[in-house]
PDB file of N, CA and C in Angstrom:
ATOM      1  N   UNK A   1      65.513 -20.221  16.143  1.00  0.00           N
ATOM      2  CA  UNK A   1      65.964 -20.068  14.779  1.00  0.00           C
ATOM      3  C   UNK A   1      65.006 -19.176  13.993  1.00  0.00           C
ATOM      4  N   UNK A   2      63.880 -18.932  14.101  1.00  0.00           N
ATOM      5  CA  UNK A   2      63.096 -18.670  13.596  1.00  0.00           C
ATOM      6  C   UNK A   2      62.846 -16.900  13.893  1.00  0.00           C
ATOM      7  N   UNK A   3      63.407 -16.806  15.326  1.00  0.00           N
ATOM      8  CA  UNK A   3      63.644 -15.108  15.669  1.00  0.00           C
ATOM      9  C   UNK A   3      64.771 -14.840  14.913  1.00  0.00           C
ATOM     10  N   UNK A   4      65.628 -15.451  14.436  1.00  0.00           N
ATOM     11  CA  UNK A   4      67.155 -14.702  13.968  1.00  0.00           C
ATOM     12  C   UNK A   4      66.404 -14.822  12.610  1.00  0.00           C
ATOM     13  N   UNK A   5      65.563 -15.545  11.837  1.00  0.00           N
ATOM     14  CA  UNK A   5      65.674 -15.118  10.700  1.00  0.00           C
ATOM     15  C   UNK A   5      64.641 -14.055   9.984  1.00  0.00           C
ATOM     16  N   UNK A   6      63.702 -13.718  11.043  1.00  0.00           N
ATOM     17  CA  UNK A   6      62.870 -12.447  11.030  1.00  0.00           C
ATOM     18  C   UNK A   6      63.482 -11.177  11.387  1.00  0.00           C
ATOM     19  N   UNK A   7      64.296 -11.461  11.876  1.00  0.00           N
ATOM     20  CA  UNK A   7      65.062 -10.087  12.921  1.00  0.00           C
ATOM     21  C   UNK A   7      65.892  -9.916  11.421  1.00  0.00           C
ATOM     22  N   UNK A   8      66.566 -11.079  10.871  1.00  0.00           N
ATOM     23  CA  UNK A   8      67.613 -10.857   9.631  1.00  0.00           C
ATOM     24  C   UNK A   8      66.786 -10.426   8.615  1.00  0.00           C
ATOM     25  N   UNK A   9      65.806 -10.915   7.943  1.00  0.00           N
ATOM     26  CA  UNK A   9      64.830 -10.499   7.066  1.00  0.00           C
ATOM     27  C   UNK A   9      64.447  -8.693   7.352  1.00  0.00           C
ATOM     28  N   UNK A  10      64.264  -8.453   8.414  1.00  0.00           N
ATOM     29  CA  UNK A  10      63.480  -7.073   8.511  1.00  0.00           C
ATOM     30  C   UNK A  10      65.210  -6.389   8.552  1.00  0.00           C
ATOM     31  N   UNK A  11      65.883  -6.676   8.910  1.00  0.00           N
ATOM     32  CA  UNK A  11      67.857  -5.726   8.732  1.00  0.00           C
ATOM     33  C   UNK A  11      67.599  -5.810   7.074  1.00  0.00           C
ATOM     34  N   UNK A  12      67.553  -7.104   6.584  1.00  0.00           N
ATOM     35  CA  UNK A  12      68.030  -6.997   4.915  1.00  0.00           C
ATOM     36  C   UNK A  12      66.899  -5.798   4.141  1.00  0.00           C
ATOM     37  N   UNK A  13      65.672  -5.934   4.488  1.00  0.00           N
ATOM     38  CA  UNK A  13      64.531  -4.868   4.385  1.00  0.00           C
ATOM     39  C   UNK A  13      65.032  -3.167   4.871  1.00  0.00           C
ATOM     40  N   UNK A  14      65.610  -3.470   5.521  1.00  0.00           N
ATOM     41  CA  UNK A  14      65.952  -2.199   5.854  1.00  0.00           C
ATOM     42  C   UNK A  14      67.046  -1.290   5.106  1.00  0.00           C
ATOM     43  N   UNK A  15      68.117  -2.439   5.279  1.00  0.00           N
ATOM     44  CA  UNK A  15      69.400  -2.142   4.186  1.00  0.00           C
ATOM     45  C   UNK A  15      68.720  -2.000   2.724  1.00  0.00           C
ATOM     46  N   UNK A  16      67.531  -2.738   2.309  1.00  0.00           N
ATOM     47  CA  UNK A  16      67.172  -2.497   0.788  1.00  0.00           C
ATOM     48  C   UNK A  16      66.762  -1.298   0.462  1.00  0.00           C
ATOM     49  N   UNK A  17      65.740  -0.702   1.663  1.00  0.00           N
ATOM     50  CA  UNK A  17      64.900   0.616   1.499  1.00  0.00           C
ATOM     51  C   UNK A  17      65.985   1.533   1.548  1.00  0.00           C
ATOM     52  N   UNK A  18      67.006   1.492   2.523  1.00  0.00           N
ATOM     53  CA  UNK A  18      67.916   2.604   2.525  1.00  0.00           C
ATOM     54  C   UNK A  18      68.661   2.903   1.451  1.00  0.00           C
ATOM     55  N   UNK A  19      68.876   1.219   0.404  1.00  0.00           N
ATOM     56  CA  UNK A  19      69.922   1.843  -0.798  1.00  0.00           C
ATOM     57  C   UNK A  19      68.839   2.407  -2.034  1.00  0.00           C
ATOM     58  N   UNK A  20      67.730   1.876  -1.741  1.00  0.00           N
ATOM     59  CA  UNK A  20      66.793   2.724  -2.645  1.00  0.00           C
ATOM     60  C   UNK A  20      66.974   4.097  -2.222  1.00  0.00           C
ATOM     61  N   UNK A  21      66.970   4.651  -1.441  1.00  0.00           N
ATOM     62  CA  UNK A  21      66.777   6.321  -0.755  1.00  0.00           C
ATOM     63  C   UNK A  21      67.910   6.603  -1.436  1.00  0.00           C
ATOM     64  N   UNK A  22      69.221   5.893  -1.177  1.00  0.00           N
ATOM     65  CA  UNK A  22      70.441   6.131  -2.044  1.00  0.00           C
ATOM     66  C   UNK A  22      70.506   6.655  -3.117  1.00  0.00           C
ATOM     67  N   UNK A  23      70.199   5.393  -3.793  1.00  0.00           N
ATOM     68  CA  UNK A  23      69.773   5.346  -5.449  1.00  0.00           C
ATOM     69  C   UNK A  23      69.056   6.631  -5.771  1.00  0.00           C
ATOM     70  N   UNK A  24      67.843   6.650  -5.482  1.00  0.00           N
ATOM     71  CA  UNK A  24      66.628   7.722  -5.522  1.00  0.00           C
ATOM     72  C   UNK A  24      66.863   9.177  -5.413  1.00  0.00           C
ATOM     73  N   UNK A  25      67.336   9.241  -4.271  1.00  0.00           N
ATOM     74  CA  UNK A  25      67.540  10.087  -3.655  1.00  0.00           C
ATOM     75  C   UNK A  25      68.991  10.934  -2.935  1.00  0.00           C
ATOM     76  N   UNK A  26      69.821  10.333  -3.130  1.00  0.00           N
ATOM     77  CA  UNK A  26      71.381  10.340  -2.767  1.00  0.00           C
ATOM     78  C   UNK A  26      71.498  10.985  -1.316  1.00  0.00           C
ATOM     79  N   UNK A  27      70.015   9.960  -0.844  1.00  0.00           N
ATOM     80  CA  UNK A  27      69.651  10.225   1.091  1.00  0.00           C
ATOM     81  C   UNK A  27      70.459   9.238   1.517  1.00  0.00           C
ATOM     82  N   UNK A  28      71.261   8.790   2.587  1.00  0.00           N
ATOM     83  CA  UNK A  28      71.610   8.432   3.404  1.00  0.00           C
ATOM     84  C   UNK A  28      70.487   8.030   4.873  1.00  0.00           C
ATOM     85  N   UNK A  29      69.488   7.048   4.636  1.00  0.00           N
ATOM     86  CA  UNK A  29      69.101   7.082   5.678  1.00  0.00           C
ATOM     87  C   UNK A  29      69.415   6.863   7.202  1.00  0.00           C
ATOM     88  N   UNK A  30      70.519   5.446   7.038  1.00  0.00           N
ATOM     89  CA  UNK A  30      71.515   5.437   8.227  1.00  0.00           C
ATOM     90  C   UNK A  30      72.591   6.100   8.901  1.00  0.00           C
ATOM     91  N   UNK A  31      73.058   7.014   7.871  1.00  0.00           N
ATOM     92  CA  UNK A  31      74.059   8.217   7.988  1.00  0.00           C
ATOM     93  C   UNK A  31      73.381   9.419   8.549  1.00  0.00           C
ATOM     94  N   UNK A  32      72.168   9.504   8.200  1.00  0.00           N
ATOM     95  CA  UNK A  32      71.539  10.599   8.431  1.00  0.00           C
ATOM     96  C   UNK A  32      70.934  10.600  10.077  1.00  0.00           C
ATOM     97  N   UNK A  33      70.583   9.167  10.905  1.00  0.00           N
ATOM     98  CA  UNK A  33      70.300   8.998  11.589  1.00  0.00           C
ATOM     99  C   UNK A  33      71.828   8.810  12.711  1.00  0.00           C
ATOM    100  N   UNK A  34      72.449   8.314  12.286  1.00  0.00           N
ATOM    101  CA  UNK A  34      73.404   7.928  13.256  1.00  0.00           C
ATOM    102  C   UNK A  34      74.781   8.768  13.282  1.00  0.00           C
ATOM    103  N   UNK A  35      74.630   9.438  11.793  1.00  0.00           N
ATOM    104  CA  UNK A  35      76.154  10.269  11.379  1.00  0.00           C
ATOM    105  C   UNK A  35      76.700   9.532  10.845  1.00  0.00           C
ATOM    106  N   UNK A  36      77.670  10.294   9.533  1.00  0.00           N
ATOM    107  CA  UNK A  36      78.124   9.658   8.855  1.00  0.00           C
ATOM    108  C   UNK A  36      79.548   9.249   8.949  1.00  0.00           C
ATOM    109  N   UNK A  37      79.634   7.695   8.642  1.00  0.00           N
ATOM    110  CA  UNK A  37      81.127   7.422   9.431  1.00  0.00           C
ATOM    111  C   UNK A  37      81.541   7.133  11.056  1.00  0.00           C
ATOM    112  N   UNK A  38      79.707   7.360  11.938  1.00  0.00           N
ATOM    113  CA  UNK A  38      80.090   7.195  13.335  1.00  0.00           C
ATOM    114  C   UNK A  38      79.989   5.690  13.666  1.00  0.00           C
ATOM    115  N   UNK A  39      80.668   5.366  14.781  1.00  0.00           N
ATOM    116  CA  UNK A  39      80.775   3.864  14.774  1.00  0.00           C
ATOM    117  C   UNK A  39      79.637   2.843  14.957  1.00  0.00           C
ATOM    118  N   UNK A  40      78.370   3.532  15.087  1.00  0.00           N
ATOM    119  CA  UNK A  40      77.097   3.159  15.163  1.00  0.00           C
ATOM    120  C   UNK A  40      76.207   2.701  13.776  1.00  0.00           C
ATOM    121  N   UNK A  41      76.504   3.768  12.918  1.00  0.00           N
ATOM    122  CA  UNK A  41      76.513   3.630  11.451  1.00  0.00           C
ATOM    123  C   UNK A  41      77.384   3.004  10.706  1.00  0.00           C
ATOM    124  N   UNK A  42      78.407   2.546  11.321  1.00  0.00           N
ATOM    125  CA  UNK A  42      79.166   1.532  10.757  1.00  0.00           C
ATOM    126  C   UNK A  42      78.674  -0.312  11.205  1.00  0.00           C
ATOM    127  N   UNK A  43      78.116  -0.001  12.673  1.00  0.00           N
ATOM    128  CA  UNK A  43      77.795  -1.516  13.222  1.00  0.00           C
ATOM    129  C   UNK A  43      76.250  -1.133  12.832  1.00  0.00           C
ATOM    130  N   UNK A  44      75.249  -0.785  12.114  1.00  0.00           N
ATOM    131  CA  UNK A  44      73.902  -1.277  11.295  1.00  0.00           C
ATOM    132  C   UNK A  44      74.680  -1.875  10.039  1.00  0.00           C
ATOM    133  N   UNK A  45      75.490  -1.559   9.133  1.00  0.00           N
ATOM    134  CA  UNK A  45      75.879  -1.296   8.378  1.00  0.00           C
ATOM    135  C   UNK A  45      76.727  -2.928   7.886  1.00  0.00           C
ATOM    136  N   UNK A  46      76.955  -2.779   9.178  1.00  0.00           N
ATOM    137  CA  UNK A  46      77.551  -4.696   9.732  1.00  0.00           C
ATOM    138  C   UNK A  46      76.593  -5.278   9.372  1.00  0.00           C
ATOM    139  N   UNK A  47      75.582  -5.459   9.989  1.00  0.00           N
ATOM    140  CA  UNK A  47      74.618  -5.945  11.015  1.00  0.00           C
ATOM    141  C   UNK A  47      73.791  -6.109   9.362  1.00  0.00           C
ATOM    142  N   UNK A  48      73.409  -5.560   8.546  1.00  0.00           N
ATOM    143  CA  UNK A  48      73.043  -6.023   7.265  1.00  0.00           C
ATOM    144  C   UNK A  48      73.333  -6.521   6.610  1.00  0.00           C
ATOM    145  N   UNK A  49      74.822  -6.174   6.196  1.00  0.00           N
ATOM    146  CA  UNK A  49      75.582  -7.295   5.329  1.00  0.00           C
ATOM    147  C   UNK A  49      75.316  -8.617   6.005  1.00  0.00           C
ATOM    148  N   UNK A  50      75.671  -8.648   7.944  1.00  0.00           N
ATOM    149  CA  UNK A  50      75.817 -10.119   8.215  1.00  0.00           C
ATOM    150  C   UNK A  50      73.942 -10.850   8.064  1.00  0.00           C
ATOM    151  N   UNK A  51      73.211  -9.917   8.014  1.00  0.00           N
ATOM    152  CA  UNK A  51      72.081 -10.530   8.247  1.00  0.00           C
ATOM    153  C   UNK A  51      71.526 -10.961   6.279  1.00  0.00           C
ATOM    154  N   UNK A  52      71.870 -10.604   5.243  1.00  0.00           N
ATOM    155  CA  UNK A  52      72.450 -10.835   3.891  1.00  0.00           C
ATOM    156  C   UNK A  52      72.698 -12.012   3.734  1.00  0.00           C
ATOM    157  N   UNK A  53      74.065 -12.211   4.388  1.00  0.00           N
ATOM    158  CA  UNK A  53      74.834 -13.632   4.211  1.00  0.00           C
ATOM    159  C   UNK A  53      73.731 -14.700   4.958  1.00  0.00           C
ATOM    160  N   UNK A  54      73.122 -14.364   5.975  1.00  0.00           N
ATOM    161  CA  UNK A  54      72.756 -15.401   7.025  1.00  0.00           C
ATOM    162  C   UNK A  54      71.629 -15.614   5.923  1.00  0.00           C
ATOM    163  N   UNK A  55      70.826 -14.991   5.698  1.00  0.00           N
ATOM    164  CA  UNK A  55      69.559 -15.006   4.766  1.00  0.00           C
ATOM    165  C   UNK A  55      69.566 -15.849   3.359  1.00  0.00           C
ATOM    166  N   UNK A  56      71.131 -16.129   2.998  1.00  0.00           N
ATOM    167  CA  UNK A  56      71.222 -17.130   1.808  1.00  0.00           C
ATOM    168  C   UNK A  56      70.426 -18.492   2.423  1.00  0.00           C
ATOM    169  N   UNK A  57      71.047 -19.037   3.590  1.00  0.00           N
ATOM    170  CA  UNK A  57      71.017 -20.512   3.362  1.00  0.00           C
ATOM    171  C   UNK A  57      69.317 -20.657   3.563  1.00  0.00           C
ATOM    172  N   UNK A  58      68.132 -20.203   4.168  1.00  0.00           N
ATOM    173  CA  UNK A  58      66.991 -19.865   3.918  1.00  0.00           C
ATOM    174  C   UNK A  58      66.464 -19.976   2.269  1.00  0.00           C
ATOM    175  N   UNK A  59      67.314 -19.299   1.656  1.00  0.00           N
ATOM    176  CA  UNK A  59      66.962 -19.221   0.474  1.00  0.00           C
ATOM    177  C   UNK A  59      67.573 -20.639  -0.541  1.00  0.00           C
ATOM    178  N   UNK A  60      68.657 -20.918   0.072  1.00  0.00           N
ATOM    179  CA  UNK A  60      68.740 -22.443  -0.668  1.00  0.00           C
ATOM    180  C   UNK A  60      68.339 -23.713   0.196  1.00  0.00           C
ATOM    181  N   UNK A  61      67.753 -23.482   1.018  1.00  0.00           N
ATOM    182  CA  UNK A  61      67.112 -24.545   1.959  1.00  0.00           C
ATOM    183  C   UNK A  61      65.132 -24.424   1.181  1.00  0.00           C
ATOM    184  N   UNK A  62      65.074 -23.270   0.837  1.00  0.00           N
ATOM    185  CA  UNK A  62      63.435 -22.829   0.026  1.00  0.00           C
ATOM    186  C   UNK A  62      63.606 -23.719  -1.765  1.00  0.00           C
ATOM    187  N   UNK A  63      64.624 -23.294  -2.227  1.00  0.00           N
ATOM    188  CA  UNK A  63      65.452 -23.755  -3.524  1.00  0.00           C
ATOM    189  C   UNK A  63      64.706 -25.307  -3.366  1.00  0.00           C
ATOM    190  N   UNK A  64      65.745 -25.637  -2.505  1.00  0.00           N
ATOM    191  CA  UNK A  64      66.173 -27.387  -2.597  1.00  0.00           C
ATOM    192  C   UNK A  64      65.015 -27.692  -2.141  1.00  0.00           C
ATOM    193  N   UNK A  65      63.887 -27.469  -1.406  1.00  0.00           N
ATOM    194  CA  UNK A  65      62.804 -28.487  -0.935  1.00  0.00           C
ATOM    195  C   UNK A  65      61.824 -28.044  -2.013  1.00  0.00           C
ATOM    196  N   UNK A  66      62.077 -27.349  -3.177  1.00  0.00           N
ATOM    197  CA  UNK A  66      60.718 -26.792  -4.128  1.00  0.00           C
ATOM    198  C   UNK A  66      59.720 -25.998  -3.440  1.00  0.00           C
ATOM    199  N   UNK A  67      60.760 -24.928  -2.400  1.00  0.00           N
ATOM    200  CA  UNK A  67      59.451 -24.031  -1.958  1.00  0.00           C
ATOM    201  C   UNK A  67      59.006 -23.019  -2.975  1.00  0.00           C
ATOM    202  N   UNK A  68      59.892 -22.758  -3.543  1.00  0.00           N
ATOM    203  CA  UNK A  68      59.215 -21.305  -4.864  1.00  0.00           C
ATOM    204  C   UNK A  68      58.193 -22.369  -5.498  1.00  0.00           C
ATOM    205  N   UNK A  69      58.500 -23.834  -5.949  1.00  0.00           N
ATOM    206  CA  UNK A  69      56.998 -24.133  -7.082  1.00  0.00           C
ATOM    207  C   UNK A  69      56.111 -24.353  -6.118  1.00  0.00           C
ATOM    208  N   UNK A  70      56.065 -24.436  -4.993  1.00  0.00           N
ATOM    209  CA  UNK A  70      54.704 -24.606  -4.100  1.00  0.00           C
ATOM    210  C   UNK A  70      53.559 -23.470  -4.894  1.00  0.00           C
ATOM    211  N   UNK A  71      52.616 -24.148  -5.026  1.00  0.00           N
ATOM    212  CA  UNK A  71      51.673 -23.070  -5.905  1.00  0.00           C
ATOM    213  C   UNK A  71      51.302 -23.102  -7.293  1.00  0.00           C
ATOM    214  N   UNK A  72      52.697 -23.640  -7.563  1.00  0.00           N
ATOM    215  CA  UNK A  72      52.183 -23.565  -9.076  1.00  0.00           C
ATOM    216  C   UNK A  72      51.769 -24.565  -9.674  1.00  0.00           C
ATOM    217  N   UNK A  73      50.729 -24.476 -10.823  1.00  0.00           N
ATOM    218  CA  UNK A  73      50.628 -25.225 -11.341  1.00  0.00           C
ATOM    219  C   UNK A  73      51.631 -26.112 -12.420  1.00  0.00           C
ATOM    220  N   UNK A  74      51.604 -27.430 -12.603  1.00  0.00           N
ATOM    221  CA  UNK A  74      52.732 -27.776 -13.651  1.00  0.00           C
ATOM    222  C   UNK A  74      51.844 -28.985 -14.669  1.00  0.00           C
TER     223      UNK A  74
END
């Protein structure tokens, strides 16, 4: 469990930097590497969104046990 959610973490990292290049830059980093529209650049393209979705319940499993206040003072 713990490889799928590093492997998903570094896809969602990846998909983030690329829509920054987007944003920024109106670069295409996955298009640019794989072609744009080829079916390869369509399955990363997957493969982020699904690693996105998978990456919620992490984040409400962190939520619900009070991992964000770990640290803080109250």
């Amino acid at each position: 469990m713990k490889f799928i959610n590093i492997l998903t973490l570094i896809l969602v990292i990846v998909g983030g930097l690329n829509w920054g290049l987007v944003g920024l830059f109106s670069f295409d980093l996955v298009a640019a590497i794989f072609g744009a529209g080829s079916g390869f650049a369509r399955i990363v393209y997957i493969l982020v969104g699904l690693s996105a979705a998978w990456q919620i319940t992490p984040l409400f499993s962190a939520m619900g046990s009070g991992g964000f206040a770990a640290g803080q003072n109250r």
